[in-house]
PDB file of N, CA and C in Angstrom:
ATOM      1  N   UNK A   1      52.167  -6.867  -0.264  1.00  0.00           N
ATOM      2  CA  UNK A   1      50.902  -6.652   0.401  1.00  0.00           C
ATOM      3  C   UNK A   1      50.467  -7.973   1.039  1.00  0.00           C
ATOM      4  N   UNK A   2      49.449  -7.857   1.847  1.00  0.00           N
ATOM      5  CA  UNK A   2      49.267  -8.810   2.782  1.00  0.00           C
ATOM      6  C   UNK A   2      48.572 -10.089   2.421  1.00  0.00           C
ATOM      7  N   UNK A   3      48.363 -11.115   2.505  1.00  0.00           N
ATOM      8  CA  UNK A   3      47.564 -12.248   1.933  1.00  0.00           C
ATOM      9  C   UNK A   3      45.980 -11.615   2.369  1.00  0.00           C
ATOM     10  N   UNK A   4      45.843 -11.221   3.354  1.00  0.00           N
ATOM     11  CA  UNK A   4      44.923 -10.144   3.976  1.00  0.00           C
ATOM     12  C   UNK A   4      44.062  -9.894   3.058  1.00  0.00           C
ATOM     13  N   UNK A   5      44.799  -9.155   1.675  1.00  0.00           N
ATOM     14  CA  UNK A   5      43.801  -8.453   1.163  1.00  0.00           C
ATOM     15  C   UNK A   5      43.412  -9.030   0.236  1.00  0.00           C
ATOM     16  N   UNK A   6      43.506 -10.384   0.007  1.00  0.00           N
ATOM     17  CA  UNK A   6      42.672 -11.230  -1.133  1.00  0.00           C
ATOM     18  C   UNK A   6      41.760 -11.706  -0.185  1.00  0.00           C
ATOM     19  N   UNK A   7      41.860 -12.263   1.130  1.00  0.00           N
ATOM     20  CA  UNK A   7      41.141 -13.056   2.207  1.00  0.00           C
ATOM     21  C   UNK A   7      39.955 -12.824   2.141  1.00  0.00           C
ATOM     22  N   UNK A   8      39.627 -11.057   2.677  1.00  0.00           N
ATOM     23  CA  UNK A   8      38.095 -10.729   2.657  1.00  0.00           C
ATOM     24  C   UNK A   8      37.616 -10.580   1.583  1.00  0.00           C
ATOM     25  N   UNK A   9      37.485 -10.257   0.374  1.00  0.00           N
ATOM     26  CA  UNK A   9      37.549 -10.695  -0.708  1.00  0.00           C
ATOM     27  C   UNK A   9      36.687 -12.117  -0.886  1.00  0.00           C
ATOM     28  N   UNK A  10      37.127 -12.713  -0.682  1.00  0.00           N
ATOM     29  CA  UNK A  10      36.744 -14.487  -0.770  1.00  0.00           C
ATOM     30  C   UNK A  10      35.903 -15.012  -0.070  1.00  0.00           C
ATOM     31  N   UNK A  11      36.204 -14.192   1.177  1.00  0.00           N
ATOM     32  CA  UNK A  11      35.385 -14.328   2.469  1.00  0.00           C
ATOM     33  C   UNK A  11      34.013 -14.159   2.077  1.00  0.00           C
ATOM     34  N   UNK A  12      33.585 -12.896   1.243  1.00  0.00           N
ATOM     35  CA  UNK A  12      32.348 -12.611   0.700  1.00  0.00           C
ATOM     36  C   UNK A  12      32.321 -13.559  -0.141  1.00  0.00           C
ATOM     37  N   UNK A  13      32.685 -13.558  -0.643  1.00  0.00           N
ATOM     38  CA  UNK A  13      32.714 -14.262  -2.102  1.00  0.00           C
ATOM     39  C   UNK A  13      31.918 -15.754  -2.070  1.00  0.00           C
ATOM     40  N   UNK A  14      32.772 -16.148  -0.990  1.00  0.00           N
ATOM     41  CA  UNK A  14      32.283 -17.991  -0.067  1.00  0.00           C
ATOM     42  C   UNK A  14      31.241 -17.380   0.701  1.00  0.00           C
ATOM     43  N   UNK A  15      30.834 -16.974   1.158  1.00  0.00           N
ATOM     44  CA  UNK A  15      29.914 -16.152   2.645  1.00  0.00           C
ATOM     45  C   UNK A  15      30.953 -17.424   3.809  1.00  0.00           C
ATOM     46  N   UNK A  16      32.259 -17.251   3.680  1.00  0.00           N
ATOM     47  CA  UNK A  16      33.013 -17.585   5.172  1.00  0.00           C
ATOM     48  C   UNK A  16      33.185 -16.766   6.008  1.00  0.00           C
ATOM     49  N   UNK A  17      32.160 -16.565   7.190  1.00  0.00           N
ATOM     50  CA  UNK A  17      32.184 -16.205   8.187  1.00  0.00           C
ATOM     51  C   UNK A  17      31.468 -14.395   8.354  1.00  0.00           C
ATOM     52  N   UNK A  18      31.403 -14.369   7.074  1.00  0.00           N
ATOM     53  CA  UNK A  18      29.955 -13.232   6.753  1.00  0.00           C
ATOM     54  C   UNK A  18      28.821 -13.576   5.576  1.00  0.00           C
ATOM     55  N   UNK A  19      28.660 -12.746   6.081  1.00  0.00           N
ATOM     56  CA  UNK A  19      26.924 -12.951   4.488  1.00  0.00           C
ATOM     57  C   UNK A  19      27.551 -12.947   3.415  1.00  0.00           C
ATOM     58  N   UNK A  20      26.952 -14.106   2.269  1.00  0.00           N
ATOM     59  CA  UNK A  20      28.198 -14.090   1.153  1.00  0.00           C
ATOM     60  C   UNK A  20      27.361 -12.660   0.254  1.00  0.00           C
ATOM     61  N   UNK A  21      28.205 -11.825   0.011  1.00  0.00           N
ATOM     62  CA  UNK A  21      27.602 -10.675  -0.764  1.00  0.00           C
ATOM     63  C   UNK A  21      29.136 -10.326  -2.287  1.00  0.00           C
ATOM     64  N   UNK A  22      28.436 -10.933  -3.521  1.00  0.00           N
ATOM     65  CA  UNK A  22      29.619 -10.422  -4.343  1.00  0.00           C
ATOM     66  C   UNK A  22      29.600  -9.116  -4.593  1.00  0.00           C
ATOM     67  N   UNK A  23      28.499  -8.438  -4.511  1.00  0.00           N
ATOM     68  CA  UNK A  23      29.288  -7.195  -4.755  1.00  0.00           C
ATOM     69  C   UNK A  23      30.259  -6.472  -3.494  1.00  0.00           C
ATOM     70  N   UNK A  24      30.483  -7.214  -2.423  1.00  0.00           N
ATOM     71  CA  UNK A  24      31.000  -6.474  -1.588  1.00  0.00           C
ATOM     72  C   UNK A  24      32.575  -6.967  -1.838  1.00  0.00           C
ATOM     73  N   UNK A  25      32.498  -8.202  -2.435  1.00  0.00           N
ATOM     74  CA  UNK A  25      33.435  -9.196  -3.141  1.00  0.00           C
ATOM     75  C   UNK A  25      34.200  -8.378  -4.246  1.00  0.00           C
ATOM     76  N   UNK A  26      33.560  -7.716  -5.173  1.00  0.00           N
ATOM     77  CA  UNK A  26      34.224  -7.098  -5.576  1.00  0.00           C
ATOM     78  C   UNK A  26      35.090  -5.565  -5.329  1.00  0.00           C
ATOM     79  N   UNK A  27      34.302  -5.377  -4.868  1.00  0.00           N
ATOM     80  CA  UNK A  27      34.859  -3.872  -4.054  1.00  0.00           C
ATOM     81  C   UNK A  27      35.944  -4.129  -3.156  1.00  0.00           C
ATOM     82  N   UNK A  28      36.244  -5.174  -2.596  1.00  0.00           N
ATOM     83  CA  UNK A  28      37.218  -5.663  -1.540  1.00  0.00           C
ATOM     84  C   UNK A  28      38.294  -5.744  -2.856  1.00  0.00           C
ATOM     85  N   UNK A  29      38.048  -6.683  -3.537  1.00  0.00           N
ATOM     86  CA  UNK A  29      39.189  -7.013  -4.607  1.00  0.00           C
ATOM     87  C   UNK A  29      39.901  -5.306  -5.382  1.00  0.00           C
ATOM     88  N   UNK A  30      39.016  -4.214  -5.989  1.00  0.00           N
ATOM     89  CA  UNK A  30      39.246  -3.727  -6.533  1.00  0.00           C
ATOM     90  C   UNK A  30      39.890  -2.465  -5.691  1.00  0.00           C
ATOM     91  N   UNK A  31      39.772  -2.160  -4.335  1.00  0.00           N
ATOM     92  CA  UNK A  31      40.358  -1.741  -3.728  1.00  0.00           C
ATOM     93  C   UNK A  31      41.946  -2.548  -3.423  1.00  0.00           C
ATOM     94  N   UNK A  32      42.169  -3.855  -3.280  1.00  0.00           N
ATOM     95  CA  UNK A  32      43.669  -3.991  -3.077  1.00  0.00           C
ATOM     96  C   UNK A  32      44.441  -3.900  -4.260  1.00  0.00           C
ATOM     97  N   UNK A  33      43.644  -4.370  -5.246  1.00  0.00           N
ATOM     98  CA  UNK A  33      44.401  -4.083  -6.856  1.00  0.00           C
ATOM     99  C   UNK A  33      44.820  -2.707  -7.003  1.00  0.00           C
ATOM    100  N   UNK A  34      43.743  -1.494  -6.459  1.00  0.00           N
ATOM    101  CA  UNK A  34      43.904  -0.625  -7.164  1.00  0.00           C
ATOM    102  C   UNK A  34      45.365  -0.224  -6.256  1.00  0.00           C
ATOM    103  N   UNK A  35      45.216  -1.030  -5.109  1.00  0.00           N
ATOM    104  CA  UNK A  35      46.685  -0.021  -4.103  1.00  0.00           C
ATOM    105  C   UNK A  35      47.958  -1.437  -4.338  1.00  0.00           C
ATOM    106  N   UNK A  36      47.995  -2.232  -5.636  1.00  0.00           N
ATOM    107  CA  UNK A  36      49.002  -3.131  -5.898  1.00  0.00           C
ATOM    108  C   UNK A  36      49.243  -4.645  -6.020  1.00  0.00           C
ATOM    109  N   UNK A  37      48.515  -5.113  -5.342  1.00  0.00           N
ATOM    110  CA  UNK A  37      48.253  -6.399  -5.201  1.00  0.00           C
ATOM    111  C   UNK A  37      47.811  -7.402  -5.907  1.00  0.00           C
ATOM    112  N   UNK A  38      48.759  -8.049  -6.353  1.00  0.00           N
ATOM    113  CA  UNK A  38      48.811  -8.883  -7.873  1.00  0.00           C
ATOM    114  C   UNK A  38      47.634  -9.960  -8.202  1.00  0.00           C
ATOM    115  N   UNK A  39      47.099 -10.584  -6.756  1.00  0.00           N
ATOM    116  CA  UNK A  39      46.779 -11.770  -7.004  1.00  0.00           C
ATOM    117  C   UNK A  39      45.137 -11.060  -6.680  1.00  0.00           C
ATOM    118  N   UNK A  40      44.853 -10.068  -6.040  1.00  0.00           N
ATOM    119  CA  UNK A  40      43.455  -8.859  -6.534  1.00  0.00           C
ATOM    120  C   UNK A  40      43.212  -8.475  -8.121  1.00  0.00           C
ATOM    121  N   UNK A  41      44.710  -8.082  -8.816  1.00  0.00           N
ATOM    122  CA  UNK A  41      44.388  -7.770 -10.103  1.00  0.00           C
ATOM    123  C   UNK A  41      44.130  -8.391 -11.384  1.00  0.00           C
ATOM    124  N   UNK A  42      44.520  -9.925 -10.706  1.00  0.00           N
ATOM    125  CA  UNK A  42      44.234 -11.185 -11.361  1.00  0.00           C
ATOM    126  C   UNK A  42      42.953 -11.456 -11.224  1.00  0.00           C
ATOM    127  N   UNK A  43      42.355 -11.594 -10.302  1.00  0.00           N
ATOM    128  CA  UNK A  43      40.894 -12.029  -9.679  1.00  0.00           C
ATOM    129  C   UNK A  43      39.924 -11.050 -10.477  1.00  0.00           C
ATOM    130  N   UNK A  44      40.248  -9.199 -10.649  1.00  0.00           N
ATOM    131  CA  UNK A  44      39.671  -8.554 -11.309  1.00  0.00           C
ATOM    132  C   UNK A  44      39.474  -9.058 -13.035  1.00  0.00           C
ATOM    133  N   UNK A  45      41.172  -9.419 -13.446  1.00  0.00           N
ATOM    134  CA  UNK A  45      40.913  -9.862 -14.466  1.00  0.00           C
ATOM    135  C   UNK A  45      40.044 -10.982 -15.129  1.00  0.00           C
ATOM    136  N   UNK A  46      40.011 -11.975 -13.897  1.00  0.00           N
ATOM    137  CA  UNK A  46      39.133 -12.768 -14.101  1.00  0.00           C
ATOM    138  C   UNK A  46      37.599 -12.358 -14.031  1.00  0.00           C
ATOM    139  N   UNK A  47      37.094 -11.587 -13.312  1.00  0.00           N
ATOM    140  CA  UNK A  47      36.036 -11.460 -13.060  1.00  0.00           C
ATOM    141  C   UNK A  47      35.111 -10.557 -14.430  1.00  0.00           C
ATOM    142  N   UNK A  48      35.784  -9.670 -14.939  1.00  0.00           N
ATOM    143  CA  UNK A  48      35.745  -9.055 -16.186  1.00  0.00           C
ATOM    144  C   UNK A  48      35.797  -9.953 -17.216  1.00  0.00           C
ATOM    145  N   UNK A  49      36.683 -10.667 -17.558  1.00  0.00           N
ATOM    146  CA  UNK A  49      36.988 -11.419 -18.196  1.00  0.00           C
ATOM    147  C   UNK A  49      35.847 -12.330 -18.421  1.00  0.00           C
ATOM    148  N   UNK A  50      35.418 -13.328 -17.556  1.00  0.00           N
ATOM    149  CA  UNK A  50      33.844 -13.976 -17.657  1.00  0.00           C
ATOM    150  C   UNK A  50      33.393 -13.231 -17.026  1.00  0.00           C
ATOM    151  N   UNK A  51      32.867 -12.483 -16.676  1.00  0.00           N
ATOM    152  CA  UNK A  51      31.240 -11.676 -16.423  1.00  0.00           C
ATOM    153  C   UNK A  51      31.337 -12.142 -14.839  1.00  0.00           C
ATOM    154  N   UNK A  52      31.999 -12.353 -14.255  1.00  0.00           N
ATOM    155  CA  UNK A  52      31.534 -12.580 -12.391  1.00  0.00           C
ATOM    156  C   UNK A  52      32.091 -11.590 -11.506  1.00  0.00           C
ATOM    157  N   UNK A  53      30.866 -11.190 -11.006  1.00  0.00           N
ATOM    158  CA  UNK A  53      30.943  -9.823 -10.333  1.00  0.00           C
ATOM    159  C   UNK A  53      30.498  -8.747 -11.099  1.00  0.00           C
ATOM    160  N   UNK A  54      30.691  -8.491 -12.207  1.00  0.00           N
ATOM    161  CA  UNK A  54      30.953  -7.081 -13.053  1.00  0.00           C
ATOM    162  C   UNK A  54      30.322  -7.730 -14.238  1.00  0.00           C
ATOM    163  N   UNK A  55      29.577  -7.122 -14.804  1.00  0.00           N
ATOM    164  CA  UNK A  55      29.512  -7.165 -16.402  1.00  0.00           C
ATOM    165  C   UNK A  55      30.679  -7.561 -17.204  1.00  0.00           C
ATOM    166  N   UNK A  56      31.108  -8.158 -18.402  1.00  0.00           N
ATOM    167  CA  UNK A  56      32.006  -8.716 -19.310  1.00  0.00           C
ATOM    168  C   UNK A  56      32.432  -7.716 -20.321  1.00  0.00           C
ATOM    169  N   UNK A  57      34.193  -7.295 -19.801  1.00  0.00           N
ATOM    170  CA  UNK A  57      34.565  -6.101 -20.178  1.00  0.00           C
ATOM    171  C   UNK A  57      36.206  -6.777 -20.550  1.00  0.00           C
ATOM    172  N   UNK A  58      36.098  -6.973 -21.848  1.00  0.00           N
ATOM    173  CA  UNK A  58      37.334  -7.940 -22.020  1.00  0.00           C
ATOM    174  C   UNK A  58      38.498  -6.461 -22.203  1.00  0.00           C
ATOM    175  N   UNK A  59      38.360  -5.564 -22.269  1.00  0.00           N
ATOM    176  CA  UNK A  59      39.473  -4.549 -22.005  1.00  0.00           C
ATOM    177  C   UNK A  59      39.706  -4.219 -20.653  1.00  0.00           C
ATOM    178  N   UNK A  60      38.855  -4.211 -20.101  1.00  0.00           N
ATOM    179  CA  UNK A  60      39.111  -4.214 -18.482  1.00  0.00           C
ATOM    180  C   UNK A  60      39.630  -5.412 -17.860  1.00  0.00           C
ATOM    181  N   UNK A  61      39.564  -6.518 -18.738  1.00  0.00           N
ATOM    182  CA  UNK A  61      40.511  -7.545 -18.017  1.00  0.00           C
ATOM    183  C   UNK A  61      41.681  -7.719 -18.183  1.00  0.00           C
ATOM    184  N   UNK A  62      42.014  -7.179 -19.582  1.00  0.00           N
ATOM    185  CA  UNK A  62      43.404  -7.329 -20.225  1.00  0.00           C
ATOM    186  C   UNK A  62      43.864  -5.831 -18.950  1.00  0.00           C
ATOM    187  N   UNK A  63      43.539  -4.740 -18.525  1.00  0.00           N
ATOM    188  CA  UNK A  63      44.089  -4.078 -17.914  1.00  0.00           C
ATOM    189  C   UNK A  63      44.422  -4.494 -16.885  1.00  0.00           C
ATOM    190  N   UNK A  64      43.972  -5.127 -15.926  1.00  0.00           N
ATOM    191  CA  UNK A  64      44.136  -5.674 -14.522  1.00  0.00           C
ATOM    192  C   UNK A  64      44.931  -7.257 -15.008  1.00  0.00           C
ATOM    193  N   UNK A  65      44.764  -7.604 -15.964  1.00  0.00           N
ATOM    194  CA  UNK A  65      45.836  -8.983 -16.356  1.00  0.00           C
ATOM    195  C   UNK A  65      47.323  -8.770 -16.340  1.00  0.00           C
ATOM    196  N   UNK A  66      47.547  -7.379 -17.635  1.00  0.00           N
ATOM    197  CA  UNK A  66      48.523  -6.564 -17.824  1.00  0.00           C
ATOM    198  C   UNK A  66      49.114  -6.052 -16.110  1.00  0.00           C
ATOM    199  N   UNK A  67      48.447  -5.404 -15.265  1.00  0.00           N
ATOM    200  CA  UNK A  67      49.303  -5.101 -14.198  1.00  0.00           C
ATOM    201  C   UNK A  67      49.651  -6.369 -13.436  1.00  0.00           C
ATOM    202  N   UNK A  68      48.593  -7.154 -13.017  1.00  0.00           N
ATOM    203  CA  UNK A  68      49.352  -8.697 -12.383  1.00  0.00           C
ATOM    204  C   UNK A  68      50.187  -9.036 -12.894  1.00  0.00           C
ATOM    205  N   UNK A  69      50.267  -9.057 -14.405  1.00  0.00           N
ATOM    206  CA  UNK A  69      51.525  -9.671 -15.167  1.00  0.00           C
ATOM    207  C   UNK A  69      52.894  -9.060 -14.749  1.00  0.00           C
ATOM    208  N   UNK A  70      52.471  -8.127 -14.911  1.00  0.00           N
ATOM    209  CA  UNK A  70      53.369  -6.958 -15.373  1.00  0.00           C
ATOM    210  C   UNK A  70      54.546  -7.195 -13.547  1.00  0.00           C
ATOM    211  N   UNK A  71      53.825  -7.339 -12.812  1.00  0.00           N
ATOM    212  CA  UNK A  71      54.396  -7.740 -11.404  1.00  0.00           C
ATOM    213  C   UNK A  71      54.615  -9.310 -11.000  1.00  0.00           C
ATOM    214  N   UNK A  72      54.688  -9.668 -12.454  1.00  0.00           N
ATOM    215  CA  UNK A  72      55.384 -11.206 -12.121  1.00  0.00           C
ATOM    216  C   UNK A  72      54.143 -12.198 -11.694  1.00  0.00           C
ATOM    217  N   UNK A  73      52.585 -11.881 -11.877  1.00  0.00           N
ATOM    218  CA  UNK A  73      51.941 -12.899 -11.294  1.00  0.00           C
ATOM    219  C   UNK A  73      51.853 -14.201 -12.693  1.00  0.00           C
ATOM    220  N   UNK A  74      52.162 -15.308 -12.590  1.00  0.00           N
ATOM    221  CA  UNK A  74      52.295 -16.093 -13.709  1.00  0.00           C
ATOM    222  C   UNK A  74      50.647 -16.431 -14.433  1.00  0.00           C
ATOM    223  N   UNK A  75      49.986 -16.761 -13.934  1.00  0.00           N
ATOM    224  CA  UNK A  75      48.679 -16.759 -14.190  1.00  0.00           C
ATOM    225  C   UNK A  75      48.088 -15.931 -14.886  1.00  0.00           C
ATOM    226  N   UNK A  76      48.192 -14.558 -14.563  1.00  0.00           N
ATOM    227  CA  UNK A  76      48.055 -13.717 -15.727  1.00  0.00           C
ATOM    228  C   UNK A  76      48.680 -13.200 -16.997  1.00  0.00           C
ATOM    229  N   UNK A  77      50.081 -13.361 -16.758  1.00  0.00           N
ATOM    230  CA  UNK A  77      51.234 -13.766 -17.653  1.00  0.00           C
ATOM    231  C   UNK A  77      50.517 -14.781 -18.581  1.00  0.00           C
ATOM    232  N   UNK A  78      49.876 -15.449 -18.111  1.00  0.00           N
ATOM    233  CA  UNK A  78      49.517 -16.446 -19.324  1.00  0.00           C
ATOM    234  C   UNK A  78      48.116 -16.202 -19.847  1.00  0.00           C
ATOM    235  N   UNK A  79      47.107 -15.352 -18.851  1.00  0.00           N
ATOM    236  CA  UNK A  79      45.788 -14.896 -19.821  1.00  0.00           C
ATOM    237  C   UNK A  79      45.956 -14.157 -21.273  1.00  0.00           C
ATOM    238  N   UNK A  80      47.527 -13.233 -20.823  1.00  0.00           N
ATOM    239  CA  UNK A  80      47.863 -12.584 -21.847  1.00  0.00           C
ATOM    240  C   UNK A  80      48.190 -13.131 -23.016  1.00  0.00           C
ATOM    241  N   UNK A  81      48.709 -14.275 -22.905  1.00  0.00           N
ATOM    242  CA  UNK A  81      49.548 -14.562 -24.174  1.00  0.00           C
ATOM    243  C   UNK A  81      48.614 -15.976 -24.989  1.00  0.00           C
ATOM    244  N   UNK A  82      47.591 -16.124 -23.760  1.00  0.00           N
ATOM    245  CA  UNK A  82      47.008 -17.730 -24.543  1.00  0.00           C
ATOM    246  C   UNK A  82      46.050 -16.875 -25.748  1.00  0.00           C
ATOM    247  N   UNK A  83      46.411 -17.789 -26.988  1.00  0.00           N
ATOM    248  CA  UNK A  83      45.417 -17.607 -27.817  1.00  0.00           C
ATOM    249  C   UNK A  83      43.565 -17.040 -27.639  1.00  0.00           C
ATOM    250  N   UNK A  84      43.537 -18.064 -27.055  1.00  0.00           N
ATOM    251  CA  UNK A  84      42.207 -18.450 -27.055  1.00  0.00           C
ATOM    252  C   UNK A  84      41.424 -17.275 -25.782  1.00  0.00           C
ATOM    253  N   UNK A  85      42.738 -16.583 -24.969  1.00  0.00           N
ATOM    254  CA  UNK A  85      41.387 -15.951 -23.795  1.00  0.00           C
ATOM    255  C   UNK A  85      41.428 -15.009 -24.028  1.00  0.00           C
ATOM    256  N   UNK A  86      41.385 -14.312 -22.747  1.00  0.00           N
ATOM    257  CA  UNK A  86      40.991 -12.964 -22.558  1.00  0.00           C
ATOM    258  C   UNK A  86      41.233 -11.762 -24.335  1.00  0.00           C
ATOM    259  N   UNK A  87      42.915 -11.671 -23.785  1.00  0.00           N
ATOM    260  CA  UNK A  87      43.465 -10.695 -25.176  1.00  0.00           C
ATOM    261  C   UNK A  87      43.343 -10.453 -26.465  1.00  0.00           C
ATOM    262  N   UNK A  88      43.018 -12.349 -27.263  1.00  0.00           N
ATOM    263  CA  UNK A  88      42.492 -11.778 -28.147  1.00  0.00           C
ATOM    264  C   UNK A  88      41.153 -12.112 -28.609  1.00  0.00           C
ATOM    265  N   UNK A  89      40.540 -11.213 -27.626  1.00  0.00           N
ATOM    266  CA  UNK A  89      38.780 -10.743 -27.266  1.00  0.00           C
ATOM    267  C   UNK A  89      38.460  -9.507 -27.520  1.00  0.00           C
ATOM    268  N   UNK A  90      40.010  -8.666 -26.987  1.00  0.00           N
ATOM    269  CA  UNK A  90      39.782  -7.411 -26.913  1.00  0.00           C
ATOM    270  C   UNK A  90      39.284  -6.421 -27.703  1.00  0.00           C
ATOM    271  N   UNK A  91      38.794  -5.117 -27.887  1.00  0.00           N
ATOM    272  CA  UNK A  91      38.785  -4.274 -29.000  1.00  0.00           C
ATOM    273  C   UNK A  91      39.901  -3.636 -29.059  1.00  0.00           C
ATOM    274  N   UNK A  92      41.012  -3.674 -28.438  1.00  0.00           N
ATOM    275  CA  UNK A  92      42.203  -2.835 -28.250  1.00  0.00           C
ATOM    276  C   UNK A  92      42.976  -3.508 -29.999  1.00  0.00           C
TER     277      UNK A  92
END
């Protein structure tokens, strides 16, 4: 998938070159995750994960961590396995 679809995303996110609006920030992100895009499902995980964007939903981050991982993104590969973050937060 395209670098594209993290771009606008960020774009809100920074207000580069539109009104910075996160919730539009997130909706950009959770739409490319949901159609594959590793380095969207990372950003979700993060955002769940500490509370930015979304309320703090440490199972919802391990889910969107788990698929980035799961597609080779290393970064989330490692939310999973570090002690101290996301995973073991979870109620799972």
């Amino acid at each position: 998938m395209p670098r594209l679809a993290t771009s606008w995303p960020l774009r809100y996110d920074l207000g580069q070159g539109v009104e910075q609006n996160f919730d539009d920030a997130f909706q950009w992100f959770c739409q490319a995750a949901e159609r594959g895009h590793l380095e969207a499902a990372y950003q979700l995980g993060q955002s769940y994960s500490y509370g930015i964007y979304a309320a703090q939903d440490y199972d919802q981050a391990i889910r969107w961590f788990r698929q980035a991982a799961e597609g080779g993104h290393a970064d989330a590969q490692y939310m999973l396995v570090c002690p101290t973050c996301t995973a073991s937060r979870s109620t799972r």
